[in-house]
N, C-alpha and C. Protein backbone atom coordinates (compact mmCIF):
# COMPACT_ATOMS: atom_id res chain seq x y z
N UNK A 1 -127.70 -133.01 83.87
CA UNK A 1 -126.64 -132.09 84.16
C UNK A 1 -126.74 -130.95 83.15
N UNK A 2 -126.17 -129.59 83.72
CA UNK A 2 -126.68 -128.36 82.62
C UNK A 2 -125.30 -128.67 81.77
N UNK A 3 -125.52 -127.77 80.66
CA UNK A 3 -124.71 -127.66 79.74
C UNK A 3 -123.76 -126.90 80.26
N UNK A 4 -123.42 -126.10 81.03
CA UNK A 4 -122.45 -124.85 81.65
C UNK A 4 -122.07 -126.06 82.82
N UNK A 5 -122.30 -126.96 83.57
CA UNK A 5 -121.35 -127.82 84.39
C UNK A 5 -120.51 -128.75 83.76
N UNK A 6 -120.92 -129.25 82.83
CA UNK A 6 -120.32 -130.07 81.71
C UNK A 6 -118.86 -129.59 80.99
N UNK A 7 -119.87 -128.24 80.94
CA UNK A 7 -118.06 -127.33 79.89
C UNK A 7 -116.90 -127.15 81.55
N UNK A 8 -117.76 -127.18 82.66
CA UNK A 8 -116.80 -126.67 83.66
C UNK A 8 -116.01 -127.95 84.17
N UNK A 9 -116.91 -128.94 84.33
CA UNK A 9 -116.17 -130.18 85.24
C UNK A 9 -115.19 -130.69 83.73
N UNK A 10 -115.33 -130.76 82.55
CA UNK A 10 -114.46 -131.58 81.53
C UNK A 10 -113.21 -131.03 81.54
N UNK A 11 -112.90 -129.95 81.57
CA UNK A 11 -111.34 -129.23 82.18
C UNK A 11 -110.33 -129.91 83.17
N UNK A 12 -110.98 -129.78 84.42
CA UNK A 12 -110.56 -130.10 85.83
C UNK A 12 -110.63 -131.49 85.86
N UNK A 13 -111.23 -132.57 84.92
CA UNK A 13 -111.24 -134.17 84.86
C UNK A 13 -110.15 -133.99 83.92
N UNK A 14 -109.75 -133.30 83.15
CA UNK A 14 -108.42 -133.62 82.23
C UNK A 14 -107.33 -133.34 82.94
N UNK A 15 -107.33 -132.40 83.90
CA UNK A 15 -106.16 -132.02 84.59
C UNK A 15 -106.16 -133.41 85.83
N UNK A 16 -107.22 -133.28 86.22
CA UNK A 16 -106.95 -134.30 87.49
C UNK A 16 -106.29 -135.68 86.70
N UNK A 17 -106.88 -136.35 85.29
CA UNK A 17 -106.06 -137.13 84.63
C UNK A 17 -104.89 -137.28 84.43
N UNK A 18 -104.61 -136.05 84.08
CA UNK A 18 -103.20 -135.76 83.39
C UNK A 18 -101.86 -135.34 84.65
N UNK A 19 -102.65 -134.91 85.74
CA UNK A 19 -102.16 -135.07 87.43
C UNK A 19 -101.55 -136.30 88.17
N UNK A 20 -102.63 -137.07 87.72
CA UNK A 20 -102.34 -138.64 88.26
C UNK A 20 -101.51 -139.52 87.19
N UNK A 21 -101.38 -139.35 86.10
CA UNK A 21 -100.71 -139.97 85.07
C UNK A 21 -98.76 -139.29 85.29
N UNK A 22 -98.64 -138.02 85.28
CA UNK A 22 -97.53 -137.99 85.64
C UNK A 22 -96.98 -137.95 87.11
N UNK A 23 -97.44 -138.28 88.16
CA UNK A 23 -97.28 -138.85 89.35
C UNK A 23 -96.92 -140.08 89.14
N UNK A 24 -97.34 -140.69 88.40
CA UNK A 24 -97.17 -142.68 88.40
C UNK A 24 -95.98 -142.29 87.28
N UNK A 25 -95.80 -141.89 86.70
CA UNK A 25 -94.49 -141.59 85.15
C UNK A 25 -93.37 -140.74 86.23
N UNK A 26 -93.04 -140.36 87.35
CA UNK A 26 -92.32 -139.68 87.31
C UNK A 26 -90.92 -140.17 87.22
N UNK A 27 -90.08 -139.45 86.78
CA UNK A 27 -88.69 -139.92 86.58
C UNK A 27 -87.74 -140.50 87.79
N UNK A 28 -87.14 -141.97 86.80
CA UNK A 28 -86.51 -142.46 88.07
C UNK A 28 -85.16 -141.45 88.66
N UNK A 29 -84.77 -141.66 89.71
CA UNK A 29 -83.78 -140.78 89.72
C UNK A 29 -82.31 -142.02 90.54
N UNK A 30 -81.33 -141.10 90.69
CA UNK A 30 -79.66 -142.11 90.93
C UNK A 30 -79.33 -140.92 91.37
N UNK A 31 -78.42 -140.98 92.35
CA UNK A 31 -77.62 -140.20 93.30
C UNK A 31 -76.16 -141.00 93.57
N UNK A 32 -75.16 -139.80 93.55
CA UNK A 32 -73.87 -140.77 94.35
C UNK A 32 -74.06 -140.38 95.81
N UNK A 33 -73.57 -141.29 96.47
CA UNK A 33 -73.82 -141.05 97.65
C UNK A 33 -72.38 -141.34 98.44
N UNK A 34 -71.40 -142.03 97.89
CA UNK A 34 -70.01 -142.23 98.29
C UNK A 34 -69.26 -142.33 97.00
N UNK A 35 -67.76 -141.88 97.52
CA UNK A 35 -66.31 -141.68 96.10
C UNK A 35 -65.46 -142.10 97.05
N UNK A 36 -64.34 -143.23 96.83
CA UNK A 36 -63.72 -143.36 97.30
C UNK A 36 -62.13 -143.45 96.76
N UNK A 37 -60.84 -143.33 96.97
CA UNK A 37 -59.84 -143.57 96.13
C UNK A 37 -59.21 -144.50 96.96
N UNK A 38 -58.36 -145.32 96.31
CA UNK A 38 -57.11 -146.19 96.67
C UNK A 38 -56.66 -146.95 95.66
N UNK A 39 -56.01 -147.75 96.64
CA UNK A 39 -55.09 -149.01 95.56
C UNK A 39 -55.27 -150.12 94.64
N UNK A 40 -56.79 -150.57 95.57
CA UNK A 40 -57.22 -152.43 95.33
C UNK A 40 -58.97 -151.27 95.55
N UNK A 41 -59.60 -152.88 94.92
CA UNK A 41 -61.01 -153.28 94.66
C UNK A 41 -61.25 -154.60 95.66
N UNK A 42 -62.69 -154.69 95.89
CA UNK A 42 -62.77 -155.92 96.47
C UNK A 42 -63.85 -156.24 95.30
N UNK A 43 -64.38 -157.52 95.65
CA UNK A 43 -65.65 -158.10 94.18
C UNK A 43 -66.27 -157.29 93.77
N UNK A 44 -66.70 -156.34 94.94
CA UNK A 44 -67.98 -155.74 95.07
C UNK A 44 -67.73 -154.23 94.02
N UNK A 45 -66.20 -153.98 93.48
CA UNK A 45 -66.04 -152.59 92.71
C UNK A 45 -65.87 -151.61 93.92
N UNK A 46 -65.84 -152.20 95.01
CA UNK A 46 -65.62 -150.84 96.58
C UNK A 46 -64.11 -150.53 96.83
N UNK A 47 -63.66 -149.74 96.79
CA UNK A 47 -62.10 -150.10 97.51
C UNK A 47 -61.71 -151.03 98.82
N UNK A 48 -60.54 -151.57 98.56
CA UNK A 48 -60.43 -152.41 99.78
C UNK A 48 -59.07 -151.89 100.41
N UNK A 49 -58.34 -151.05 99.65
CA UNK A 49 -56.93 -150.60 100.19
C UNK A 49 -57.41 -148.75 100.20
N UNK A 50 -57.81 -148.24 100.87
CA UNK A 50 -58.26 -146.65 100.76
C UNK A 50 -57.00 -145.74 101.17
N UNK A 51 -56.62 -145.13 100.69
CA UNK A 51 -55.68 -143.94 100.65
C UNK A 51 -55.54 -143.03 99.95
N UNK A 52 -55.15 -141.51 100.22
CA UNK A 52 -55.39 -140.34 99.30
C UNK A 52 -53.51 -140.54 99.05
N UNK A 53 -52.77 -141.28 99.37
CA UNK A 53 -51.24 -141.09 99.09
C UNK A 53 -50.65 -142.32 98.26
N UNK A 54 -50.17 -141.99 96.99
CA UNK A 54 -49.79 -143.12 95.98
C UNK A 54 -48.29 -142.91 95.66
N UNK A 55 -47.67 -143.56 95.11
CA UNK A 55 -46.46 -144.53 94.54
C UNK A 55 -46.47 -144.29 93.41
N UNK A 56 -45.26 -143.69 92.51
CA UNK A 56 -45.50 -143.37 91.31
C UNK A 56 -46.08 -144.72 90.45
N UNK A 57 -45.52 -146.01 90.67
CA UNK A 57 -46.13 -147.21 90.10
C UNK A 57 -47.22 -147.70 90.50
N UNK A 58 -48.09 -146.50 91.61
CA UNK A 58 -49.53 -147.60 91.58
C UNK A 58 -50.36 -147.50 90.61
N UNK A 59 -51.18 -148.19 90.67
CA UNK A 59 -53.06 -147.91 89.89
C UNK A 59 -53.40 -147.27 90.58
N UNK A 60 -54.05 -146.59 90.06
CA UNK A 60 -55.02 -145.43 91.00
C UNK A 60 -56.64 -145.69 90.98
N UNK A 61 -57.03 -145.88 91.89
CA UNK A 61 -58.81 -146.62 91.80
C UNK A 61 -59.70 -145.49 92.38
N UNK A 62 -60.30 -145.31 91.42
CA UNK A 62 -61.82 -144.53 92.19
C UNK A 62 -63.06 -145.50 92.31
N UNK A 63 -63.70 -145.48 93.07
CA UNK A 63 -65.33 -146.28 93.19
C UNK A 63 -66.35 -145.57 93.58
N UNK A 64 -67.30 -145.14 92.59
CA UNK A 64 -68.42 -144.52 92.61
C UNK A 64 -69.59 -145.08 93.03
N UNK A 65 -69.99 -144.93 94.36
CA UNK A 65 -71.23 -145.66 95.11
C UNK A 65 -72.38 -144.43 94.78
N UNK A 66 -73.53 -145.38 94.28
CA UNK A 66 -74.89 -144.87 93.88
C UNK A 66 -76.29 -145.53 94.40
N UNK A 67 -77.13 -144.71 94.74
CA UNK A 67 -78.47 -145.33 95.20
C UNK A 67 -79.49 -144.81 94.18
N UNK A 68 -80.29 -145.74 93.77
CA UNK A 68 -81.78 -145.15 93.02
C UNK A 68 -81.50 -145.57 91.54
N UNK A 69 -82.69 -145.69 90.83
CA UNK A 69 -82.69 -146.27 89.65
C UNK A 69 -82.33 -145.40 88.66
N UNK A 70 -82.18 -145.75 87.26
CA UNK A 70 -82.54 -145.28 86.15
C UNK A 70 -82.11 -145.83 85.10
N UNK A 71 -83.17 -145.73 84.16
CA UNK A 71 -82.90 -146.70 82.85
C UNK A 71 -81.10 -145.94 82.42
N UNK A 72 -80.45 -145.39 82.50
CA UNK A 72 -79.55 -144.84 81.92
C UNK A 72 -79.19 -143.30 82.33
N UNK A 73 -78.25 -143.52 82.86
CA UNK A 73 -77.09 -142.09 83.74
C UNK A 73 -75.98 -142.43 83.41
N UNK A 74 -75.16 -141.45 83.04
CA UNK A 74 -73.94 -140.90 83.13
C UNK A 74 -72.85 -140.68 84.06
N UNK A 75 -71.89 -141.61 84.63
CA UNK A 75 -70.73 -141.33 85.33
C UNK A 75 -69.41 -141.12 84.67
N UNK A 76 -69.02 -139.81 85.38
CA UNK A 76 -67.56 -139.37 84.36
C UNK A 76 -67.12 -139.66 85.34
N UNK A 77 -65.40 -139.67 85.40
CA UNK A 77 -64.21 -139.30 86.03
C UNK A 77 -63.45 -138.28 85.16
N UNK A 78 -63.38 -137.21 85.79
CA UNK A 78 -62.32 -136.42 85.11
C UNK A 78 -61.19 -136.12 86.03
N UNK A 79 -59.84 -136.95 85.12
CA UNK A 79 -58.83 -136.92 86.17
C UNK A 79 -57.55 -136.04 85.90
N UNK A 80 -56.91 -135.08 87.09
CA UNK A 80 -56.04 -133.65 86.68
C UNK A 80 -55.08 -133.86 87.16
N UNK A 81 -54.11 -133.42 86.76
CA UNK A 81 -52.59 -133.10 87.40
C UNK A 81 -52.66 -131.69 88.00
N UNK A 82 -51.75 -131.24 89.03
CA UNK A 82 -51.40 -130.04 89.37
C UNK A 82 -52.33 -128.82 89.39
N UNK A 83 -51.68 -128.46 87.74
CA UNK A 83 -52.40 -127.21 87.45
C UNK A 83 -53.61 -127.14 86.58
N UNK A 84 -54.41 -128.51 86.22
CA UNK A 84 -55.48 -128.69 85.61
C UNK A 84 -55.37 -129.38 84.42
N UNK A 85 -53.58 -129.46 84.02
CA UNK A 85 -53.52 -131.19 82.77
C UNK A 85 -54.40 -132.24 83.13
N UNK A 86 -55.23 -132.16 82.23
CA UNK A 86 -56.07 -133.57 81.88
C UNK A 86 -55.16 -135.00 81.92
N UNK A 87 -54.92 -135.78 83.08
CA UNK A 87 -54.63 -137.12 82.59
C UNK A 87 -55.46 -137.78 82.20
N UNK A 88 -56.68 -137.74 82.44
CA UNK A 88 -57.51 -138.73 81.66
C UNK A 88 -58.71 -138.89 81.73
N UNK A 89 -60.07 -138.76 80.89
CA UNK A 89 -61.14 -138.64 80.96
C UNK A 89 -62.20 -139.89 80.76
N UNK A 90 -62.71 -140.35 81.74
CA UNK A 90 -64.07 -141.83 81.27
C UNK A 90 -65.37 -141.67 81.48
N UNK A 91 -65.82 -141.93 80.81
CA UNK A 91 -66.95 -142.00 81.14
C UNK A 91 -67.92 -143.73 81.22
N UNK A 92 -68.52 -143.72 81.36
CA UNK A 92 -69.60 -144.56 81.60
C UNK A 92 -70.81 -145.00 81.74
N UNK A 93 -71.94 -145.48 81.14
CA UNK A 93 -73.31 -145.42 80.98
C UNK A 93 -73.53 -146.69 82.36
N UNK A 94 -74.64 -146.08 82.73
CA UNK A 94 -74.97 -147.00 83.76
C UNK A 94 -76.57 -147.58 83.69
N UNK A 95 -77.15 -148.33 84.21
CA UNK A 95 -78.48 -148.25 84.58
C UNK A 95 -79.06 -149.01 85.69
N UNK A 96 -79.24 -148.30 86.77
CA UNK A 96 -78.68 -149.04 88.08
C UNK A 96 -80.34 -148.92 88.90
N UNK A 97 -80.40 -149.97 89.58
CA UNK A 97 -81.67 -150.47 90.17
C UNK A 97 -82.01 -150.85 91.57
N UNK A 98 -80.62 -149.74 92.21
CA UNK A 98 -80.71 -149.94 93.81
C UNK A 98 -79.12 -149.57 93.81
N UNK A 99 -78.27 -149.74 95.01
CA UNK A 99 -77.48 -149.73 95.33
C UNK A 99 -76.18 -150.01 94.45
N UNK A 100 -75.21 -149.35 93.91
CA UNK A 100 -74.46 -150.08 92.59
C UNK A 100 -73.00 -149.52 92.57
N UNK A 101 -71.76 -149.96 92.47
CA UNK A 101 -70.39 -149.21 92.42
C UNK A 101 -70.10 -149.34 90.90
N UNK A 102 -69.36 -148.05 90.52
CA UNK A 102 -68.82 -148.18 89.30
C UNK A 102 -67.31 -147.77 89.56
N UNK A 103 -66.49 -148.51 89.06
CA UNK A 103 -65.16 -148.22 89.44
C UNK A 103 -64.46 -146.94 87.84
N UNK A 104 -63.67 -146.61 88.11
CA UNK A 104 -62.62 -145.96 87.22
C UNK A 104 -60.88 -146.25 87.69
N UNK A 105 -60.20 -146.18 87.11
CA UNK A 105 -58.55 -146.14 87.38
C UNK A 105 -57.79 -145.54 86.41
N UNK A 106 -56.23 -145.33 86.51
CA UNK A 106 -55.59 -145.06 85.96
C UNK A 106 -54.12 -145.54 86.08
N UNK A 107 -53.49 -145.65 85.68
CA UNK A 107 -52.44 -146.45 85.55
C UNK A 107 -50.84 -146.10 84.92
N UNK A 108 -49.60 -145.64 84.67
CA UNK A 108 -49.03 -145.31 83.93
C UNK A 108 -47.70 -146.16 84.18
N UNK A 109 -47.51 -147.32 83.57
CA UNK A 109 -46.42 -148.30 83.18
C UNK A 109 -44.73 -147.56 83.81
N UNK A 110 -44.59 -146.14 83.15
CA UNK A 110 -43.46 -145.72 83.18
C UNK A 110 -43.26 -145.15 85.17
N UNK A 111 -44.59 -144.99 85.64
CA UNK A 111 -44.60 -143.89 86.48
C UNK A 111 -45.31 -142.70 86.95
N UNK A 112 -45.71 -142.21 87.94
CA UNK A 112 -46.91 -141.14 87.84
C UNK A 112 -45.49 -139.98 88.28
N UNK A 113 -45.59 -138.69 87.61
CA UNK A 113 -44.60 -137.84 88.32
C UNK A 113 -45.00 -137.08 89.26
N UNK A 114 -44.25 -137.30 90.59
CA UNK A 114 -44.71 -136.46 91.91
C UNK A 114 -45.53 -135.48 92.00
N UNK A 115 -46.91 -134.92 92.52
CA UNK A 115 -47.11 -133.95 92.77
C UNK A 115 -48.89 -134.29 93.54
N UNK A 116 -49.77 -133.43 93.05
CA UNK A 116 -50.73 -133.17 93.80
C UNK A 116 -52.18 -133.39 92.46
N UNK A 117 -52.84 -134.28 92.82
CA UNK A 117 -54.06 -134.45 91.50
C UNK A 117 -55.58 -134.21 92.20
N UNK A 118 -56.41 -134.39 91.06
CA UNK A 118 -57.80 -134.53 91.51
C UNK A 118 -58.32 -135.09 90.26
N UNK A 119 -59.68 -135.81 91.11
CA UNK A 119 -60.56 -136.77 90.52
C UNK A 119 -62.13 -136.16 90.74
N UNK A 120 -62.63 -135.93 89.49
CA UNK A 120 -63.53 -134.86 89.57
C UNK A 120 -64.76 -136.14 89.30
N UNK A 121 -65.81 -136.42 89.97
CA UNK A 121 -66.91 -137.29 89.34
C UNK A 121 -67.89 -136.63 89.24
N UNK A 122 -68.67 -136.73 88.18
CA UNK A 122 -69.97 -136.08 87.46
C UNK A 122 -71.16 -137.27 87.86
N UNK A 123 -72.20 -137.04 87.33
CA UNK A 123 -73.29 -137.75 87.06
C UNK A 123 -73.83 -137.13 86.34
N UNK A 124 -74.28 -137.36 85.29
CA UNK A 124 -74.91 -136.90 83.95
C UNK A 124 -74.60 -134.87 84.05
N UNK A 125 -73.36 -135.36 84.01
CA UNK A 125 -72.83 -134.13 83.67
C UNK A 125 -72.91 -132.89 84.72
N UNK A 126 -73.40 -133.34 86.10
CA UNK A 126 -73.37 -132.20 87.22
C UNK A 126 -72.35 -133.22 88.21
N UNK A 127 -71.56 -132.05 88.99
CA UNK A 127 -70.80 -131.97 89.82
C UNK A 127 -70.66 -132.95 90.77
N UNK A 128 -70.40 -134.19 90.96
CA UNK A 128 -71.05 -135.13 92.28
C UNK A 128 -70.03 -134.93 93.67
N UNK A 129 -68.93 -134.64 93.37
CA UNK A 129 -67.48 -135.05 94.51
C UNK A 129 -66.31 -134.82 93.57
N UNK A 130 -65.24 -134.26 94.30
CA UNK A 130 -64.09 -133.90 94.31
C UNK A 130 -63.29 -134.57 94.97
N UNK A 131 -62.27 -135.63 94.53
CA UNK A 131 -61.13 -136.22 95.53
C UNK A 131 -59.81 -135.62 95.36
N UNK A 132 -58.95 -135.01 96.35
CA UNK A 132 -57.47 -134.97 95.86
C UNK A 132 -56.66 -136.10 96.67
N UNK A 133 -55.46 -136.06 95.75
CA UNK A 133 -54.93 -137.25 96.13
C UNK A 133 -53.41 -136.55 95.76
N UNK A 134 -52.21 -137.43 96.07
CA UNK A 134 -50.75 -136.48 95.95
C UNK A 134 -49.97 -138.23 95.26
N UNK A 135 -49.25 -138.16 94.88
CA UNK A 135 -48.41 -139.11 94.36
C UNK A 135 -46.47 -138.81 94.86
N UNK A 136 -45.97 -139.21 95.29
CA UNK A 136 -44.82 -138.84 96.25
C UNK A 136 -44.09 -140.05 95.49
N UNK A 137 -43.02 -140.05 95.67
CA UNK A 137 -41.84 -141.14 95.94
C UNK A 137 -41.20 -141.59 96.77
């Protein structure tokens, strides 16, 4: 083989290497794919009582359904009153290997006071779903 094919093919064998090596490495990925709100859970972390309309004394349940792996993702709930008061912020590390629910709730002993909320869910910090929900008496 000449010396000038040698300098040419050793390039294009590092790339074709380094081609096929991050094809087999590529990153796992997780998606939500359902948000649901209500009252109750069943085993599974799914809702079993679904409604956007609550009782100042309920719990309030979100369940975050996800498909696809990853060693470690991020699920928030960021949850608002009205005009954008923070009632309450969670987060959660996950590392999920197929199909997986992560629940969140909230709760307030005294009472939720009437009006109109939202439940904002993230995944590692981007936008996944928006729920509103109203609390009445």
């Amino acid at each position: 083989m000449h010396r000038y094919t040698r300098v040419l093919i050793g390039p294009f064998l590092a790339l074709a290497v380094a081609g096929a090596c991050s094809k087999a490495a590529a990153p796992p990925s997780v998606k939500v794919t359902d948000v649901e709100l209500g009252r109750a859970l069943d085993a599974d972390k799914r809702i079993s009582d679904k409604t956007d309309s609550f009782k100042p004394t309920d719990t309030i349940y979100v369940s975050v359904t996800t498909e696809g792996s990853s060693p470690g993702a991020r699920i928030t709930a960021h949850w608002t009153y009205q005009d954008g008061q923070v009632v309450k912020h969670d987060e959660v590390s996950i590392a999920p290997t197929g199909k997986a629910s992560t629940e969140f709730h909230i709760a307030k002993p005294g009472g939720w006071p009437a009006g109109d909320y939202k439940v904002e869910v993230m995944l590692d910090g981007a936008s996944a779903a928006t729920k509103s929900f109203t609390v009445s008496k």
